[in-house]
Protein backbone atom coordinates (compact mmCIF):
# COMPACT_ATOMS: atom_id res chain seq x y z
CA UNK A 1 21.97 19.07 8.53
CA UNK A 2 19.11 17.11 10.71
CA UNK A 3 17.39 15.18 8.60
CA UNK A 4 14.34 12.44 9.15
CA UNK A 5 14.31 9.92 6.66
CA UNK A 6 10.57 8.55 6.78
CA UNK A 7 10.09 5.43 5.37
CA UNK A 8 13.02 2.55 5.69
CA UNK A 9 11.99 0.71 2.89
CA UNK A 10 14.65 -0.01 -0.85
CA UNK A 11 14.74 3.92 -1.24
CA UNK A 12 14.73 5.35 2.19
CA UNK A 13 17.36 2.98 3.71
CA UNK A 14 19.47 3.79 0.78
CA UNK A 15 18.93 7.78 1.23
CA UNK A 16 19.59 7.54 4.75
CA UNK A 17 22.81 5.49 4.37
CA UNK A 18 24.49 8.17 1.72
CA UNK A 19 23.22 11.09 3.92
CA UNK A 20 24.81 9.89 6.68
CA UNK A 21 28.11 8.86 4.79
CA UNK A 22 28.44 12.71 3.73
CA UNK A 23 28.31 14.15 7.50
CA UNK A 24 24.51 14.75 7.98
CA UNK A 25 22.83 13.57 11.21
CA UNK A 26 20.22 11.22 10.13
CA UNK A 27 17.20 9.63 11.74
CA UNK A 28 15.94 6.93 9.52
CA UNK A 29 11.74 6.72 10.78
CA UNK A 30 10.40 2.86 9.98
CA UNK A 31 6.13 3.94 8.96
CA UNK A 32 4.87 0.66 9.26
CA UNK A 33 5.38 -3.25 9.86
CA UNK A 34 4.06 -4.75 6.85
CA UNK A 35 7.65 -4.69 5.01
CA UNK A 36 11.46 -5.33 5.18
CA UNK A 37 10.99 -5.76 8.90
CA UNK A 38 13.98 -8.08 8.87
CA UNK A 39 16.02 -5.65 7.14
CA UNK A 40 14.82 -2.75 9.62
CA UNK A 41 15.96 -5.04 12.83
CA UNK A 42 19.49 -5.38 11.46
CA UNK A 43 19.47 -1.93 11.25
CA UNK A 44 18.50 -0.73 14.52
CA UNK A 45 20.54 -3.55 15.83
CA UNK A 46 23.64 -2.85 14.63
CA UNK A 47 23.27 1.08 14.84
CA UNK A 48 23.70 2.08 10.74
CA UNK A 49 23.32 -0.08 7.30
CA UNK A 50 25.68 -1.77 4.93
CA UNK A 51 25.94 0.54 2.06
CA UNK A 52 26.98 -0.79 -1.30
CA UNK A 53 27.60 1.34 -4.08
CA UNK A 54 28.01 1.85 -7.99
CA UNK A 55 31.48 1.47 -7.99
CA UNK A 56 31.59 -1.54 -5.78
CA UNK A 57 32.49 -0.45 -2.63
CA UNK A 58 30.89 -1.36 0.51
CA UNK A 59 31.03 0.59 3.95
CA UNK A 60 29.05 0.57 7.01
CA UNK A 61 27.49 3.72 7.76
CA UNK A 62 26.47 4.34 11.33
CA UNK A 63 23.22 6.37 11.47
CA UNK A 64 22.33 8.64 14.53
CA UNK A 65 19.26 6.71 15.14
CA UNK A 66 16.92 4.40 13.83
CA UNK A 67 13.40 4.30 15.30
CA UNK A 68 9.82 3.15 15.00
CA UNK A 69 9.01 5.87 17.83
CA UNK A 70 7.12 8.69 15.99
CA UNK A 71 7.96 10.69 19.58
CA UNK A 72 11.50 10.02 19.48
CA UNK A 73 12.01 10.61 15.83
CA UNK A 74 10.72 13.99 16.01
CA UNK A 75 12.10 14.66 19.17
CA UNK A 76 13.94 18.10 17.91
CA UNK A 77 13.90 20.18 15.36
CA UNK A 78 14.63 19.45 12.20
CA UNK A 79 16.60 20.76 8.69
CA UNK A 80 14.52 18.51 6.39
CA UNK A 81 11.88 15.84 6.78
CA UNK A 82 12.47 13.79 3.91
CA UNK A 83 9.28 11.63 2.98
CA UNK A 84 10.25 8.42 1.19
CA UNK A 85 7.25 6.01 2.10
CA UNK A 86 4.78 4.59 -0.52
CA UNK A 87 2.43 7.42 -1.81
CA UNK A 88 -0.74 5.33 -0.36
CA UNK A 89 0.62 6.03 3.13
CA UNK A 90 0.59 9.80 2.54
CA UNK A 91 -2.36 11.09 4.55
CA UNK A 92 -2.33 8.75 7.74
CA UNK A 93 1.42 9.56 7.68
CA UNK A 94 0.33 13.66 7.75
CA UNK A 95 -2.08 13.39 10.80
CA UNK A 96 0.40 11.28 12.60
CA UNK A 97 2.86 13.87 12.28
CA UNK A 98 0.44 16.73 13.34
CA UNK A 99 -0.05 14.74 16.38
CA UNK A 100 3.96 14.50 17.15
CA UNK A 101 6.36 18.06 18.18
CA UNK A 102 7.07 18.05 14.09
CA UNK A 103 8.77 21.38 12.96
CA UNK A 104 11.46 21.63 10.10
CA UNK A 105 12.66 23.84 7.40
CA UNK A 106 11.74 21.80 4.55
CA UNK A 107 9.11 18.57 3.93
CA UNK A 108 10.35 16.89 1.08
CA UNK A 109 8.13 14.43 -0.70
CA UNK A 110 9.50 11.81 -2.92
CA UNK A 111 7.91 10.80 -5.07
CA UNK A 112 4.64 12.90 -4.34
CA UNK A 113 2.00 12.91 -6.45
CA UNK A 114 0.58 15.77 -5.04
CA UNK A 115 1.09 14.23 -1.61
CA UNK A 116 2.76 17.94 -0.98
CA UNK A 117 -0.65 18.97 -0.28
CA UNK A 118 -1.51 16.30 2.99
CA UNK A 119 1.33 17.86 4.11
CA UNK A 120 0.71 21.41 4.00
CA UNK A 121 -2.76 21.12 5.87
CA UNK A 122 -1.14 19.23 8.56
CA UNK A 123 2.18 21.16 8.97
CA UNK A 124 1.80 24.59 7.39
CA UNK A 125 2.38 25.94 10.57
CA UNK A 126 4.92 23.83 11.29
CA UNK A 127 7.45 23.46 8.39
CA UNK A 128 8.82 26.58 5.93
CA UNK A 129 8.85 24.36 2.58
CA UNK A 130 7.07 22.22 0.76
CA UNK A 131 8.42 20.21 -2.07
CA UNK A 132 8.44 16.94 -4.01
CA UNK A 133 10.31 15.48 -6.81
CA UNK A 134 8.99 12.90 -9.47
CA UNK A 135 11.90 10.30 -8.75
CA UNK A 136 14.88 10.11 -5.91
CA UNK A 137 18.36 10.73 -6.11
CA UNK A 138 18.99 7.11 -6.36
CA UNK A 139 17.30 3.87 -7.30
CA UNK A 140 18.39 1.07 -4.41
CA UNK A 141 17.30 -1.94 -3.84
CA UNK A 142 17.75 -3.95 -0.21
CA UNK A 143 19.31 -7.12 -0.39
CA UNK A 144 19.94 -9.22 3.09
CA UNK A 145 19.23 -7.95 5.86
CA UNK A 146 20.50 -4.52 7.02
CA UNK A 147 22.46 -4.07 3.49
CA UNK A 148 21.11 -1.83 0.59
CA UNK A 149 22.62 -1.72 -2.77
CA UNK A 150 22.82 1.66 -5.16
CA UNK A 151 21.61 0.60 -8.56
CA UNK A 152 21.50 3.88 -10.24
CA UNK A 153 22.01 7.24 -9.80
CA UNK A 154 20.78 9.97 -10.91
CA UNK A 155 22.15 12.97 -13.14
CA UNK A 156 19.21 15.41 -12.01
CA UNK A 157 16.68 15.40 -9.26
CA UNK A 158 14.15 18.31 -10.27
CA UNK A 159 11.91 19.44 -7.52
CA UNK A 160 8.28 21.14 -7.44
CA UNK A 161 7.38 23.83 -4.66
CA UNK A 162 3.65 24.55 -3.28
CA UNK A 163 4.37 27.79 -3.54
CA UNK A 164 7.09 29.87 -5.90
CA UNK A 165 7.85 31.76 -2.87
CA UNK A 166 9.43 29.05 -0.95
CA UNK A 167 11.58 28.10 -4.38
CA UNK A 168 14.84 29.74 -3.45
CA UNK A 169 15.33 28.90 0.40
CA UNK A 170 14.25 25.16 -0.99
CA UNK A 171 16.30 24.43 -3.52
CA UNK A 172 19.57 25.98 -1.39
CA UNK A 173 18.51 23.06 1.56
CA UNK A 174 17.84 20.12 -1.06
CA UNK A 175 21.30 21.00 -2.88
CA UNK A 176 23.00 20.42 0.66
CA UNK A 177 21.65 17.21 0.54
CA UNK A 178 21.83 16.09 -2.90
CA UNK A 179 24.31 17.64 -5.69
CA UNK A 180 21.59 16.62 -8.20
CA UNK A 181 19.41 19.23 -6.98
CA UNK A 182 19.59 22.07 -8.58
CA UNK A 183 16.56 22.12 -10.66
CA UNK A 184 12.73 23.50 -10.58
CA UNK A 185 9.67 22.18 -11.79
CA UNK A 186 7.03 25.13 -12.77
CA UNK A 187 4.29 23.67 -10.04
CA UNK A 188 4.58 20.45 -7.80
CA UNK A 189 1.68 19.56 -10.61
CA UNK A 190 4.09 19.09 -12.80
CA UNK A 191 6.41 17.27 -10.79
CA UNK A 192 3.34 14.46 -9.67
CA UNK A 193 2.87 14.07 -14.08
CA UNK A 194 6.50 13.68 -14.70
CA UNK A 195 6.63 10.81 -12.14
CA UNK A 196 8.07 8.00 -14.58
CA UNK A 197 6.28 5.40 -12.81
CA UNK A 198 2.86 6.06 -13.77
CA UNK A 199 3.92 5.24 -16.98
CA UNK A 200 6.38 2.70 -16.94
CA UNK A 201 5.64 0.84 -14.02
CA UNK A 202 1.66 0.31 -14.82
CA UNK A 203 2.47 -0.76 -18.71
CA UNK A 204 5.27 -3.20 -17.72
CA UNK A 205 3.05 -4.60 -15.40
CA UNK A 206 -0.20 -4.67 -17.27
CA UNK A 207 0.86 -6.14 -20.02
CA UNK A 208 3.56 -8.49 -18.85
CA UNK A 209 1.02 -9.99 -16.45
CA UNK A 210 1.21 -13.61 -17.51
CA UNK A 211 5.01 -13.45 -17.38
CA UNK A 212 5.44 -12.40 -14.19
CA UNK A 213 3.32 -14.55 -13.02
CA UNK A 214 4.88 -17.28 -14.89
CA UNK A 215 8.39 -16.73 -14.19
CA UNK A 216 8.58 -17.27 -10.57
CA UNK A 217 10.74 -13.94 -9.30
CA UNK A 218 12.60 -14.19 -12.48
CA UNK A 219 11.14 -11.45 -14.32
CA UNK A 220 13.32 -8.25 -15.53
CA UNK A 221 10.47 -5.66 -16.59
CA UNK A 222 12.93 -3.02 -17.54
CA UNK A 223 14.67 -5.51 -20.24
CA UNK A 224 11.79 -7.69 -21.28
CA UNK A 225 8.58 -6.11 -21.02
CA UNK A 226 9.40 -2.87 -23.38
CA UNK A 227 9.14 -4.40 -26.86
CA UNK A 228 7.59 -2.58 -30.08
CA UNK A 229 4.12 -2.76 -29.51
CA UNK A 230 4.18 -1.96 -26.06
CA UNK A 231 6.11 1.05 -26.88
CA UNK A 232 3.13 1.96 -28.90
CA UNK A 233 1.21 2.23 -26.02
CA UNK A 234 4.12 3.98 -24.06
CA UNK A 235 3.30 7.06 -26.36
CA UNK A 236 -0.29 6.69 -26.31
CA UNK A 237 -0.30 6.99 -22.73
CA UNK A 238 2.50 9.94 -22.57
CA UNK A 239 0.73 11.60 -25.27
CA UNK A 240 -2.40 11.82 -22.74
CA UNK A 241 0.20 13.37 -20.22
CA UNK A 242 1.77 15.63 -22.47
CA UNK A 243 -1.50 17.47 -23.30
CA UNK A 244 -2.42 18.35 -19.78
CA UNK A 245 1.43 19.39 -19.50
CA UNK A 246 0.91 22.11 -22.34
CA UNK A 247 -2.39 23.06 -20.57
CA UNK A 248 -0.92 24.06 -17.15
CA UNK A 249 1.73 25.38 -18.94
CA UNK A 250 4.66 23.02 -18.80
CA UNK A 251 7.22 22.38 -21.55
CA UNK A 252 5.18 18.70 -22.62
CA UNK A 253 8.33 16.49 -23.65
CA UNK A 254 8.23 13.09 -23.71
CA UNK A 255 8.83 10.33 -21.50
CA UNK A 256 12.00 9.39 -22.70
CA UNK A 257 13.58 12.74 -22.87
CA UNK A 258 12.34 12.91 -19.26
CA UNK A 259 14.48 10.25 -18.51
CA UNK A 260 17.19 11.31 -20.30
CA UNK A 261 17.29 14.67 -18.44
CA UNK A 262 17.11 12.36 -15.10
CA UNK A 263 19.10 9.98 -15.78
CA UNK A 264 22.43 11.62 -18.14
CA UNK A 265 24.42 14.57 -17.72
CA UNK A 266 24.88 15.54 -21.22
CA UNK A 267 21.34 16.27 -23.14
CA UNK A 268 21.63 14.71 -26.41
CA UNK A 269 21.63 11.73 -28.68
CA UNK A 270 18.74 9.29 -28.75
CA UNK A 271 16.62 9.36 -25.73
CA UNK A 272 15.73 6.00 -26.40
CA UNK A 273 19.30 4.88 -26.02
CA UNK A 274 19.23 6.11 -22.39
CA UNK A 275 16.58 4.01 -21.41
CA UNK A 276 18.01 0.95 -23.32
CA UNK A 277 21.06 1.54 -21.21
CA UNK A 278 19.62 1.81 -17.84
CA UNK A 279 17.30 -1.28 -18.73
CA UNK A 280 20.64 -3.39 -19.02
CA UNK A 281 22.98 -1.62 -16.23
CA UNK A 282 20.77 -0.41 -13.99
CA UNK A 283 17.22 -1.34 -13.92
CA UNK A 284 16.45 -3.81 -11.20
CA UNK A 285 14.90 -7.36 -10.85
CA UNK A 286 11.23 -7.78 -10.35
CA UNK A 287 8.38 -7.25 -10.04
CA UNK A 288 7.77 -10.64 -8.60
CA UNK A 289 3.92 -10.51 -8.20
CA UNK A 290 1.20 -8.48 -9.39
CA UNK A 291 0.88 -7.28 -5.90
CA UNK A 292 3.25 -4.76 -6.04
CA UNK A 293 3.07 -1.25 -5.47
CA UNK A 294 4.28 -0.79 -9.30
CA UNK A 295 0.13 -1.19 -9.49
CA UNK A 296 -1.34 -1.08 -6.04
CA UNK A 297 0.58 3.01 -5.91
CA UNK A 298 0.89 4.18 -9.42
CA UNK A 299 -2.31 2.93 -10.72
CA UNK A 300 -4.61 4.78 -8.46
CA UNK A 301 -2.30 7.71 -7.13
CA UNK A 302 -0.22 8.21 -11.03
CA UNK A 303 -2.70 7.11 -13.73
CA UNK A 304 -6.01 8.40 -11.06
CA UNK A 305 -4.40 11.77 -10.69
CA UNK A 306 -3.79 12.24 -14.30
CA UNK A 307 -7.06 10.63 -15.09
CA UNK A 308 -8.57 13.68 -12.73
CA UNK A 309 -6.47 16.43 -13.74
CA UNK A 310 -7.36 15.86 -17.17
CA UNK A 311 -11.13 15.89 -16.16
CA UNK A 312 -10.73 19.09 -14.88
CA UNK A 313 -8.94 20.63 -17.47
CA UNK A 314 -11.03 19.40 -20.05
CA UNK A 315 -8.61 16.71 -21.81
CA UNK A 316 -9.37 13.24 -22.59
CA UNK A 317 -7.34 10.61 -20.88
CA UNK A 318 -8.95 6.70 -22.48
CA UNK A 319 -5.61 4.98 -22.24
CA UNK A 320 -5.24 6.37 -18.54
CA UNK A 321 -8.87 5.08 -17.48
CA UNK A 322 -8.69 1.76 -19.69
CA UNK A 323 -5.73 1.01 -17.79
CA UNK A 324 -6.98 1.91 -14.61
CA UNK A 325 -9.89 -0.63 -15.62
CA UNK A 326 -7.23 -3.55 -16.56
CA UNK A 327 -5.30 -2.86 -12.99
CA UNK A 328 -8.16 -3.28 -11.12
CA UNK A 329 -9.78 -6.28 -12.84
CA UNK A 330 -6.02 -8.42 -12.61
CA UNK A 331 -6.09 -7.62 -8.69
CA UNK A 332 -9.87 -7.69 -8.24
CA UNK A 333 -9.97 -4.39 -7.28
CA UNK A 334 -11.72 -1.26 -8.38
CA UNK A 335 -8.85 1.34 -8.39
CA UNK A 336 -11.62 4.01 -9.73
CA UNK A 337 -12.54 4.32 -6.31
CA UNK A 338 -9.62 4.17 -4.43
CA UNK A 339 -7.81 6.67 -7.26
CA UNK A 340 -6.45 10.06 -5.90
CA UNK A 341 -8.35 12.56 -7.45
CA UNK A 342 -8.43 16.28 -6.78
CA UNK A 343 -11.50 15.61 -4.73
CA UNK A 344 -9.75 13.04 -2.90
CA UNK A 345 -7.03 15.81 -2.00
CA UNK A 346 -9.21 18.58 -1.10
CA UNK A 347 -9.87 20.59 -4.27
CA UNK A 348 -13.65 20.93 -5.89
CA UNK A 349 -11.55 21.46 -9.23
CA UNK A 350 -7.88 22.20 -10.56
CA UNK A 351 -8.04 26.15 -10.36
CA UNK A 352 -8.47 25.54 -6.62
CA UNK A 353 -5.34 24.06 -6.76
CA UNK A 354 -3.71 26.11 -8.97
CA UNK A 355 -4.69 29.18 -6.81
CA UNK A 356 -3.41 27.99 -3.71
CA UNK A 357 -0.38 28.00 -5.34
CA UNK A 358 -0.08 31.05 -6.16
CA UNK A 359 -2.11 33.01 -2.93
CA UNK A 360 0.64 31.15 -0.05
C-alpha cells in the first residue's frame, strides 16, 4: 500500500522502517524542526534508515522518500496517512493538510486522544476513515543518527473509528499494515482513555521529579519509579478512568489488564507480571528532563481530556486535576489552560460528541 508516515520522530521512523521492510511504499513526512533533526538528515541522505530489531538483527531499509515538503509528500493519492507526531501538533498539522492535494483511504491517528476529530473537519471530504489507537504497533527508540531500534512489540493494536460505519473497510486496511490489528474499540473515546500514557507517563514523572532531575539521563522510570505507594496512586487515578469507561459504556478494566491485552498474546496470569516484565526487557531509558512530552502531551491532552469528559458526564476526576495542578507548577506552567477539553475540540458537551458518532 501507499502510506505517509507523518512525524519522523522514535515512533514514526521506526513505523516507517518496518513498513517499508514488508513491501509497502512509504513516505516518511518530517512535521517540524525542533527534534531529531540529525537523525532526519541521515535519513534523507542516505535514502532509508538503519532498522534494528528484537531479535538483533539489523538491515537497512530503503524508503521511497523522505521529505519535509508537505507538497511533495502528498503529491498522490494515498492508502493510509498514518499520523505519528506528538498529540500537541494535532490541529496545525490538520489545516496544513487541508491546504495540501491530501486524499487517502484511511487517517490513522496514533496515539489520538481524540485528535480523530481535527482530522475529520479538515479532511472529511477528503479521506474514507478515521481511526486512532491508544498505543503503536511498536515502542522504538532512535539511537545515532539515521538508526532506530525496536524495543517492544506489541501483541494487539486495538483501534477506535469516528464512525461504526467505517469499522469494517478500516480494520481490513490497518491489518495490511500491521498483523496486530485486528481489534475494535467501542468509540475512538474509548481508545483516547485507554491511552497508557496518561497514566503511566504523568505518575512516573510527577512523582519521580527529584530523581530525574538528579540522575543526569540515568533515570529508568519503567523500573524505578513504580514502587508500592505509587502504585496506590496508579489505581486511584485508573479508578477515575474506569468510571467514565462504564458510563460511555466500555468494559472499565484496569490499567494493567490493558497492558496485558497490548502487550501478551495469551490473556492470563497476573497482569502485574506483564508490566514487571516489560519494565525489565523492554521499557526504555529516560525521561531525562522534566521537559518531556511524557508531561508537556499527556498532562494536558490525557489527564485534560479525561478531566473534561468526566465533567461532562458527571464523574469526579480529583486525582486527574490535582495532577494536572502538580504538572503545571514543576514546569511553571498552567496546563488547565492549555488542556484539551471537549470545548477545545469543538463540542459544547460529550453527547455532541457522542452523536456525531453515530449520525456520519
Amino acid at each position: 500500500m501507499k502510506v505517509c508516515v507523518v512525524g519522523a520522530g522514535n515512533a514514526g521512523c521506526a513505523h516507517a522502517a518496518i513498513l517499508s521492510r514488508a513491501g509497502h511504499n512509504v513516505t516518511l513526512f518530517k512535521t517540524s524542526r525542533s527534534l531529531h533533526n540529525d537523525h532526519f538528515a541521515a535519513i534523507s541522505g542516505r535514502g532509508g534508515i538503519v532498522l534494528r530489531d528484537t531479535d538483533g538483527s539489523e538491515k537497512f531499509v530503503k524508503l521511497y522518500r523522505a521529505t519535509r515538503d508537505l507538497t511533495e509528500a502528498f503529491s498522490e493519492p494515498l492508502d493510509v496517512i498514518l499520523v505519528m507526531t506528538q498529540t500537541g501538533c494535532h490541529s496545525s498539522l490538520a489545516a496544513a493538510l487541508r491546504s495540501a492535494s491530501c486524499y487517502a483511504q484511511m487517517a490513522l491517528i496514533v496515539p489520538g486522544y481524540l485528535g480523530t476529530t481535527y482530522f475529520w473537519r479538515a479532511l472529511h471530504d477528503r479521506v474514507d476513515v478515521f481511526a486512532e489507537s491508544e498505543s503503536p504497533a511498536y515502542d522504538a527508540r532512535l539511537e545515532e543518527p539515521g538508526a532506530v531500534r525496536v524495543c517492544f512489540k506489541n501483541a494487539r493494536m486495538a483501534l477506535g473509528f469516528l464512525t461504526r460505519s467505517e469499522r469494517s473497510r478500516g480494520l481490513a486496511l490497518a491489518s495490511e499494515l500491521f498483523e496486530a490489528c485486528h481489534y475494535v474499540r467501542s468509540s475512538v473515546v474509548e481508545s483516547a482513555l485507554r491511552n497508557p500514557n496518561l497514566i503511566l507517563h504523568t505518575i512516573g514523572c510527577i512523582t519521580s521529579a527529584s530523581r530525574i532531575e538528579y540522575s543526569g539521563g540515568d533515570f529508568w522510570m519503567y523500573r524505578e519509579a513504580f514502587t508500592p505507594s505509587v502504585w496506590n496512586l496508579v489505581e486511584r487515578l485508573d479508578c477515575e478512568r474506569r468510571a467514565i469507561l462504564s458510563e460511555i459504556g466500555a468494559q472499565p478494566t484496569t490499567y494493567l489488564q490493558d497492558c496485558q491485552f497490548r502487550n501478551e498474546r495469551s490473556i492470563g496470569g497476573d497482569p502485574r507480571a506483564v508490566f514487571d516484565r516489560y519494565a525489565s526487557e523492554g521499557g526504555p531509558k529516560g525521561p531525562s528532563s522534566l521537559n518531556t512530552r511524557y508531561l508537556t502531551e499527556d498532562v494536558p491532552n490525557g489527564l485534560g481530556l479525561l478531566c473534561s469528559i468526566g465533567s461532562s458526564l458527571g464523574v469526579q476526576t480529583p486525582i486527574a486535576h490535582s495532577l494536572i495542578t502538580l504538572a503545571g507548577a514543576l514546569l511553571k506552567r498552567n496546563f488547565h489552560s492549555e488542556s484539551r477539553t471537549l470545548k477545545a475540540l469543538g463540542f459544547d458537551r460529550f453527547t455532541a460528541l457522542w452523536r456525531l458518532q453515530e449520525e456520519l
